[in-house]
Each structure stands twice: as C-alpha cells, then as structure tokens.
C-alpha atoms as a PDB file:
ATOM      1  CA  UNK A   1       0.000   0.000   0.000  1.00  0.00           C
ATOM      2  CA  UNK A   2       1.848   3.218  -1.079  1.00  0.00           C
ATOM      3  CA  UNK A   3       1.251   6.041   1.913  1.00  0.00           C
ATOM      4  CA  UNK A   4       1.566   8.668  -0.935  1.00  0.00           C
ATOM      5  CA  UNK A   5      -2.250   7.120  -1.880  1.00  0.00           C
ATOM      6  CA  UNK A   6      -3.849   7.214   1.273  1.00  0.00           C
ATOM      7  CA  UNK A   7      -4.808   9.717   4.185  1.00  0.00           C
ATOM      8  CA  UNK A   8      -5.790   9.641   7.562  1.00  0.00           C
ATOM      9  CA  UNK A   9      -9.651   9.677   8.403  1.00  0.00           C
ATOM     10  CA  UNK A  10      -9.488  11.490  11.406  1.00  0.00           C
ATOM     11  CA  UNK A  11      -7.664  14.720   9.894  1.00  0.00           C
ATOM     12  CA  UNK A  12      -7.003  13.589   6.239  1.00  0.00           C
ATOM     13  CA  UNK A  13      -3.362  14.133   6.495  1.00  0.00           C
ATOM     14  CA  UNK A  14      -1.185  11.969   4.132  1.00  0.00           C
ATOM     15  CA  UNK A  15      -0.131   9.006   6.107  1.00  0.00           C
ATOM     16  CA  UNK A  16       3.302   8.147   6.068  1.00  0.00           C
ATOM     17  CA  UNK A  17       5.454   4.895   7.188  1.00  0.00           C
ATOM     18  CA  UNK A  18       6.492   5.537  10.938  1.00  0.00           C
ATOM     19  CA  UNK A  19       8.283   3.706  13.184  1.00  0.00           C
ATOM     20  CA  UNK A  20       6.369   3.868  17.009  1.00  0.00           C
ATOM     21  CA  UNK A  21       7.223   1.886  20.554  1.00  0.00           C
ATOM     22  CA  UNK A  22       4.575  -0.424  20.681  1.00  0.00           C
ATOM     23  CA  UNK A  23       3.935  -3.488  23.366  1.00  0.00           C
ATOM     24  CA  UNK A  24       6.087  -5.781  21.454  1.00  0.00           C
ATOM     25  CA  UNK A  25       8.980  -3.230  20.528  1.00  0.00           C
ATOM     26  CA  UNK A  26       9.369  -0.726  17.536  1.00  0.00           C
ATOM     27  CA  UNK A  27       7.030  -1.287  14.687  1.00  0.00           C
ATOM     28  CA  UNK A  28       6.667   0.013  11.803  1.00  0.00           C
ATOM     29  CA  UNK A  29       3.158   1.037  10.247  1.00  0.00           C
ATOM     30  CA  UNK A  30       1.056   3.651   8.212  1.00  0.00           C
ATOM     31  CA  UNK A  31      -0.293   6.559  10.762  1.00  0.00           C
ATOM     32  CA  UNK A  32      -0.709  10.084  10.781  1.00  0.00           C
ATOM     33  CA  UNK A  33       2.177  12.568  11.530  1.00  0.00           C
ATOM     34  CA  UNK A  34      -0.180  14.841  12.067  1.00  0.00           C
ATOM     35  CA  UNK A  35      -2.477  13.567  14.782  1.00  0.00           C
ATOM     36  CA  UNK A  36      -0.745   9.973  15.212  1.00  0.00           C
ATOM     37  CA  UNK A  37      -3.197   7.730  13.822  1.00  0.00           C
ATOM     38  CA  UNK A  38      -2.235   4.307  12.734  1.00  0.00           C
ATOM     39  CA  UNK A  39      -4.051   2.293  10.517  1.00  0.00           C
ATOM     40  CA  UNK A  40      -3.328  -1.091  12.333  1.00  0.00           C
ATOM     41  CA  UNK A  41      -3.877  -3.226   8.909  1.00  0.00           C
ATOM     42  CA  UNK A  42      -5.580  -5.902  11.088  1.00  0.00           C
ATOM     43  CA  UNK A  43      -5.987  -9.330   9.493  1.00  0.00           C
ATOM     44  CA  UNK A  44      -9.927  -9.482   8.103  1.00  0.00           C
ATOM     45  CA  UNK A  45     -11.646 -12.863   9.530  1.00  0.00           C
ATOM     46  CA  UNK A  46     -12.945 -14.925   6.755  1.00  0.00           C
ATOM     47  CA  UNK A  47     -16.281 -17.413   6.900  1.00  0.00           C
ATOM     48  CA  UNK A  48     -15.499 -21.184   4.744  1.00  0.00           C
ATOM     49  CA  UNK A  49     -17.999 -23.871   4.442  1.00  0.00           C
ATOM     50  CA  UNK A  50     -17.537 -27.798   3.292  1.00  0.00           C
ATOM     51  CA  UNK A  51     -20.923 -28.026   2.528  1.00  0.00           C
ATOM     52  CA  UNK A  52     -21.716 -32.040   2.743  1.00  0.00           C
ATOM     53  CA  UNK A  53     -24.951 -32.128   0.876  1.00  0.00           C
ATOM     54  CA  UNK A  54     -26.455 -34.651   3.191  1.00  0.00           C
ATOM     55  CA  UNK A  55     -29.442 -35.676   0.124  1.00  0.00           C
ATOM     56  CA  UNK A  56     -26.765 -36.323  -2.346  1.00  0.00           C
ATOM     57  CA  UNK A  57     -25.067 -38.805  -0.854  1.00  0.00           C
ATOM     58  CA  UNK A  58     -22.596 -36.854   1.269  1.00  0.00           C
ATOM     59  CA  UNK A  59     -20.734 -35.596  -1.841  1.00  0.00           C
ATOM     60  CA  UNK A  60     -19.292 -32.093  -1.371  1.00  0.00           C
ATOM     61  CA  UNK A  61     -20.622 -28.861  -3.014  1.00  0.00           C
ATOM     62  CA  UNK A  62     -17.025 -27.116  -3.905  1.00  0.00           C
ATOM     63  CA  UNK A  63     -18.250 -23.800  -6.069  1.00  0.00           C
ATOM     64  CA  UNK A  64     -16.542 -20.987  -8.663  1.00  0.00           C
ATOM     65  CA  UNK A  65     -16.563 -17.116  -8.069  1.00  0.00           C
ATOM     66  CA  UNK A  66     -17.557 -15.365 -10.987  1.00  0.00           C
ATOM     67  CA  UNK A  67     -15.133 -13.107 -10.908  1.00  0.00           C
ATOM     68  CA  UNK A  68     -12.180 -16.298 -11.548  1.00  0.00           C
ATOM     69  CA  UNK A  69     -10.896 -16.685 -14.979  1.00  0.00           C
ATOM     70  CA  UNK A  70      -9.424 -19.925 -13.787  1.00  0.00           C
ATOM     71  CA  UNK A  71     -11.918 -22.807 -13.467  1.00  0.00           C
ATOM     72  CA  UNK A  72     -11.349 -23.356 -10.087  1.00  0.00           C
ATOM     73  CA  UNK A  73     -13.791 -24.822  -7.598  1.00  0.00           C
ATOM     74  CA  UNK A  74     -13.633 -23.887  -4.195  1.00  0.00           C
ATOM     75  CA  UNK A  75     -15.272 -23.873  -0.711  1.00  0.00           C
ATOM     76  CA  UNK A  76     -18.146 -21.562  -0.242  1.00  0.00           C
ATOM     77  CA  UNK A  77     -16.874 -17.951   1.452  1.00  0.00           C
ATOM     78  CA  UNK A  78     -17.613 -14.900   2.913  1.00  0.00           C
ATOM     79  CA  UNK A  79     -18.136 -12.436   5.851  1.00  0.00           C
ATOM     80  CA  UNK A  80     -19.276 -12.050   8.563  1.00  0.00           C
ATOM     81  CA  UNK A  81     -22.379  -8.976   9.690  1.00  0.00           C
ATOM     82  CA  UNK A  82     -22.576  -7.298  12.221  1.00  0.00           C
ATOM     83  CA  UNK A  83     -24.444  -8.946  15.206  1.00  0.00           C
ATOM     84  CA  UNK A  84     -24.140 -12.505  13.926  1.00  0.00           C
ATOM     85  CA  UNK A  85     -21.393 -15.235  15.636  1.00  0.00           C
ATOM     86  CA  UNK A  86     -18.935 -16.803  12.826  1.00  0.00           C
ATOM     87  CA  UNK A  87     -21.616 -20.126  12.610  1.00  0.00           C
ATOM     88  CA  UNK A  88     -24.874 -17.825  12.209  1.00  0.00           C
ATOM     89  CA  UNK A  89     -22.685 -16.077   9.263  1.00  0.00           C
ATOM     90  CA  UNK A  90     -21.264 -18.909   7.810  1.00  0.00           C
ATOM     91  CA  UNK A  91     -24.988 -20.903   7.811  1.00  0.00           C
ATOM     92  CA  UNK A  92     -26.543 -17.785   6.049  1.00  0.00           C
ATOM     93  CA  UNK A  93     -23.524 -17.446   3.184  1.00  0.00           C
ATOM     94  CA  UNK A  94     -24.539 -21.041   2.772  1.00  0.00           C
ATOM     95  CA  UNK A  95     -27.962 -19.986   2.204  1.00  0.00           C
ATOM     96  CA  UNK A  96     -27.487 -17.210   0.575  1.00  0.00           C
ATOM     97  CA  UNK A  97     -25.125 -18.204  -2.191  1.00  0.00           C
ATOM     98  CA  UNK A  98     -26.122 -21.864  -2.600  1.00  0.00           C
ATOM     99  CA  UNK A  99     -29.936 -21.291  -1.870  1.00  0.00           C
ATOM    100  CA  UNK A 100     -29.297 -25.128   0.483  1.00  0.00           C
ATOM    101  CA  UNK A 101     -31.265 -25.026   3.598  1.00  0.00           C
ATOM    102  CA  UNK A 102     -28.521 -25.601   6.310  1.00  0.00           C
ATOM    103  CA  UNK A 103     -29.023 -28.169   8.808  1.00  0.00           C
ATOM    104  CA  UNK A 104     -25.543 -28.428  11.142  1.00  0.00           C
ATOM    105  CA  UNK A 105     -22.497 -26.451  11.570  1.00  0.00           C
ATOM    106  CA  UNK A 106     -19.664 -27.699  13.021  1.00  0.00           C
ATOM    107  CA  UNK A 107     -16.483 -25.764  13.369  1.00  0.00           C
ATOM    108  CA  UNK A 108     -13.524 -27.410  11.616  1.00  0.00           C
ATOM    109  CA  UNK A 109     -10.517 -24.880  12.222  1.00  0.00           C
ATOM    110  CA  UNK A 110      -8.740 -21.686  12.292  1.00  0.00           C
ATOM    111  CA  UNK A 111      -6.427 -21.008   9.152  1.00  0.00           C
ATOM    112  CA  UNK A 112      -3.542 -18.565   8.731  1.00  0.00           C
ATOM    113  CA  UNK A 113      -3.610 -16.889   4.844  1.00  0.00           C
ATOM    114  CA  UNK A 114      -1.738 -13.978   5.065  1.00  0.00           C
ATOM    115  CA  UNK A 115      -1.258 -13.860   1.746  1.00  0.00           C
ATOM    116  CA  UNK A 116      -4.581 -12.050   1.580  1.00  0.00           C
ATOM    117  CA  UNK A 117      -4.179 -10.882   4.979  1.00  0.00           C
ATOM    118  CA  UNK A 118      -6.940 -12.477   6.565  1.00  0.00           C
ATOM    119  CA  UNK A 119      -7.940 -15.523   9.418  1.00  0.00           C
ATOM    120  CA  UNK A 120     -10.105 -18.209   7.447  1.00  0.00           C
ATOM    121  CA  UNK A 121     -13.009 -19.987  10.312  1.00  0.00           C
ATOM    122  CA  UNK A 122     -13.594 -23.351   8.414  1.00  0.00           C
ATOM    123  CA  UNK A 123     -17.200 -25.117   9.268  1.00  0.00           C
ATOM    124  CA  UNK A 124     -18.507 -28.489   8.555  1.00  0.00           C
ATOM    125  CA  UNK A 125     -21.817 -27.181   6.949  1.00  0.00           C
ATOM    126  CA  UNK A 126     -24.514 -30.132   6.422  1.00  0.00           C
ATOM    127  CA  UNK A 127     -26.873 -29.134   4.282  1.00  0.00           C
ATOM    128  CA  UNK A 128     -29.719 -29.863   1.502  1.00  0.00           C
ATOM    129  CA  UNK A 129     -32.167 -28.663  -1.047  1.00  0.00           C
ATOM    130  CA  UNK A 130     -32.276 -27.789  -4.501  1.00  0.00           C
ATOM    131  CA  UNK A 131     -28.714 -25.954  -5.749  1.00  0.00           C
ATOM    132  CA  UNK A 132     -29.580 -21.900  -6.744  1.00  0.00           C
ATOM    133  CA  UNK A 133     -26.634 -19.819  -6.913  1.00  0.00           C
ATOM    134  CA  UNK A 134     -26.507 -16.439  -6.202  1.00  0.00           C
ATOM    135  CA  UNK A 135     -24.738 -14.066  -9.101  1.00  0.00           C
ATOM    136  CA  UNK A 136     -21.715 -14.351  -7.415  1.00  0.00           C
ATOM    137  CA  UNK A 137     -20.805 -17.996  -8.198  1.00  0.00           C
ATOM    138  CA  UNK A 138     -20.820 -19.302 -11.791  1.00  0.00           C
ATOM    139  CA  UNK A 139     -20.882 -22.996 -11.454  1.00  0.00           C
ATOM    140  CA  UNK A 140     -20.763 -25.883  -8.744  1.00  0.00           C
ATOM    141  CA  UNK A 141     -19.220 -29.533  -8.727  1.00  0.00           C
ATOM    142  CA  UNK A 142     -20.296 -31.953  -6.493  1.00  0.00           C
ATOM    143  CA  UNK A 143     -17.093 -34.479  -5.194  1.00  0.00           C
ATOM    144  CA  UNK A 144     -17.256 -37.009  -2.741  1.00  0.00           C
ATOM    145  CA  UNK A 145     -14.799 -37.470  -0.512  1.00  0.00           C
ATOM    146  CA  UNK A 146     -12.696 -39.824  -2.132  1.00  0.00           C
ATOM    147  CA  UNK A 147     -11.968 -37.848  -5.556  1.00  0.00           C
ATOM    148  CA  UNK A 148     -12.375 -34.057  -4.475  1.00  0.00           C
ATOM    149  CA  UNK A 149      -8.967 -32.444  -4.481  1.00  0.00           C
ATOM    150  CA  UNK A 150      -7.282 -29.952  -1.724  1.00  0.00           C
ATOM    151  CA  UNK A 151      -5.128 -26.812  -2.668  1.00  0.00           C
ATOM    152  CA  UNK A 152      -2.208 -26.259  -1.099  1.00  0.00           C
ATOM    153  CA  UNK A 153      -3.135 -22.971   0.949  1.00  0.00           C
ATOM    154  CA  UNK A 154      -6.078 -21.010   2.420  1.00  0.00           C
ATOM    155  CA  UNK A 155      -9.162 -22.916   2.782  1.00  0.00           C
ATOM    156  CA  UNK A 156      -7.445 -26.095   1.130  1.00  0.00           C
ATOM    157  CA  UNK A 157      -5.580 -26.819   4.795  1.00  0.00           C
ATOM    158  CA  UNK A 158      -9.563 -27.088   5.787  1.00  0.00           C
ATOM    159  CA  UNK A 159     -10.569 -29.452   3.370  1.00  0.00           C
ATOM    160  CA  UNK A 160      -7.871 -31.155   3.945  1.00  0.00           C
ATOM    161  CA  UNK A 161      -8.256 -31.394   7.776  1.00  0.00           C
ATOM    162  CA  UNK A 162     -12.149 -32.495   7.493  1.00  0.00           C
ATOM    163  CA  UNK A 163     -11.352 -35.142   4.725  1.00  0.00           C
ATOM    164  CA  UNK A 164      -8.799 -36.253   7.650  1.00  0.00           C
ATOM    165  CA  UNK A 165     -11.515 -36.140  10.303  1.00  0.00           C
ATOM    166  CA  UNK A 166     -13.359 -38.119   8.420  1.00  0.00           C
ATOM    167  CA  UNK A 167     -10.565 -41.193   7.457  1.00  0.00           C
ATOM    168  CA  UNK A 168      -9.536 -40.151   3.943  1.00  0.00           C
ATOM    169  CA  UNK A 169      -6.744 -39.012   2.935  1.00  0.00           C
ATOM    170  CA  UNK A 170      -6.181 -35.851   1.287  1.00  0.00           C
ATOM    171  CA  UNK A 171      -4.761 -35.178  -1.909  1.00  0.00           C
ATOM    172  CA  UNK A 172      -3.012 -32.076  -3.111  1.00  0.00           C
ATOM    173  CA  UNK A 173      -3.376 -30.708  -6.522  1.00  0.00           C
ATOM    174  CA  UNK A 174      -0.047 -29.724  -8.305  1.00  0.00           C
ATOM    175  CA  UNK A 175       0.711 -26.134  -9.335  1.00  0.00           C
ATOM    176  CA  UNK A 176      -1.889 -24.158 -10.382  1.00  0.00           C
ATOM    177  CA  UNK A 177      -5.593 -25.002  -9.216  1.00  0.00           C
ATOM    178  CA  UNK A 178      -7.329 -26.330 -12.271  1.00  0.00           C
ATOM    179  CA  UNK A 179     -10.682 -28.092 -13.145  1.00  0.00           C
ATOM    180  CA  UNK A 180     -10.935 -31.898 -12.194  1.00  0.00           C
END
C-alpha cells in the first residue's frame, strides 16, 4: 500500500510509514504525523464452508466465483455482519449463495492466509435442497470425498483437515488449481 495514496480519516493528512514503541517493541506502520493515527492493517476474519450435501449422498458442493478466470472450484466464502457469531454467518452465506437449507455447523478450524491478509473460520456445513446460486458464483461440482482435491493454501488446509476427520486421505493438486 503506497502512503503517498492514502490519508488519515481522522484529519485527512497523508499518512506516512512511521516507526512507534509499541507493546512488542518498535514497529513500523502507516499513521498520521499529524495527529498519530495508525491504521493497524488488522488481518480481516474470513467465513469457509464444506458443505456435505447430506441428500446427495454426502458428496461435497465445492463452487466458482464469478469473478475467476481460472476454473477453479472452491469452498463456499464470505463475511461475517454485524451482530451474527462466525456459525450464524457462515450458515446464512450457505444460504445465501447456494440457496441449500442448512441443517448443522460444526467448526472445523482456524487457518492462517496472510497472503490475503486475513484468518479463514472453516465449518462443517450439512446441508440440503435444490442448488440456486446467487450471481456471485458461476458454477458448482459436487465431489465425494474420495476424488475431491485440496489446494495447497487457504481454505485447502480445511478441506484437507475435514477429509482427515473423516478417514480419507487428502490429496493435493499440483501447481496451479485447475478443473478436475
């Protein structure tokens, strides 16, 4: 992030890279030379579902943004809102992107990605119904257990950890994420 590009919001002074005694030593961060304000950059907590689609055999929905030009499937994602615990938020992105009525949620880890900067909260989501996706997925694959694939990072460590949980074995794609 380039500190020539962004400005405080308390005073709207350029912010600049400043070194500042903190807790755990110096540290150095974007704040305010004006008024001392830091923007703390604060890792942004992420909501990921394995949705087991418990009237289609168990398989696993695994879903693709529309946004990807790659055509890679991936667990369903999102934030939380305001006033809702990580399981409330996670069942209605569920809902809300896959149009599945959710009927468990069962909390399968915590995931460092700080590639993007951000904490991943991975749920077991059990769900069922007739498939609907919202705009924001193009397409969905159902896998079961034995053939879906992990990635290597992000919310691939959670697939990965459930298909363990549940006596499979995981297997890692190669390189890029691609189609199965």
């Amino acid at each position: 992030m380039s500190a020539a590009f962004v400005y405080c919001p308390a005073c709207a002074t350029p912010l600049q890279r400043l070194v500042r005694e903190e807790d755990a030593g110096p540290k150095e961060r974007l704040r305010c030379p004006a008024c001392d304000w830091t923007h703390w950059n604060n890792p942004t907590p992420v909501l990921a579902a394995v949705v087991e689609c418990a009237d289609r055999g168990g398989q696993i929905l695994l879903a693709r943004n529309a946004a990807w030009t790659q055509r890679m499937f991936a667990l369903i994602t999102g934030f939380m809102e305001a006033g809702e615990s990580p399981a409330e938020g996670i069942a209605r992105e569920v809902a809300e992107e896959t149009g599945l009525a959710v009927d468990a949620v069962h909390l399968i880890g915590v995931y460092d990605f700080q590639r993007m900067n951000q904490v991943i909260i991975a749920y077991h989501v059990v769900a069922r119904g007739e498939v609907r996706l919202s705009p924001e997925l193009a397409e969905y694959r159902l896998y079961t257990p034995e053939t879906v694939r992990c990635w290597p990072a992000g919310t691939g460590q959670a697939l990965a950890d459930w298909l363990r949980s549940r006596g499979h074995e995981p297997v890692f794609l190669e390189g890029p994420p691609r189609a199965a």
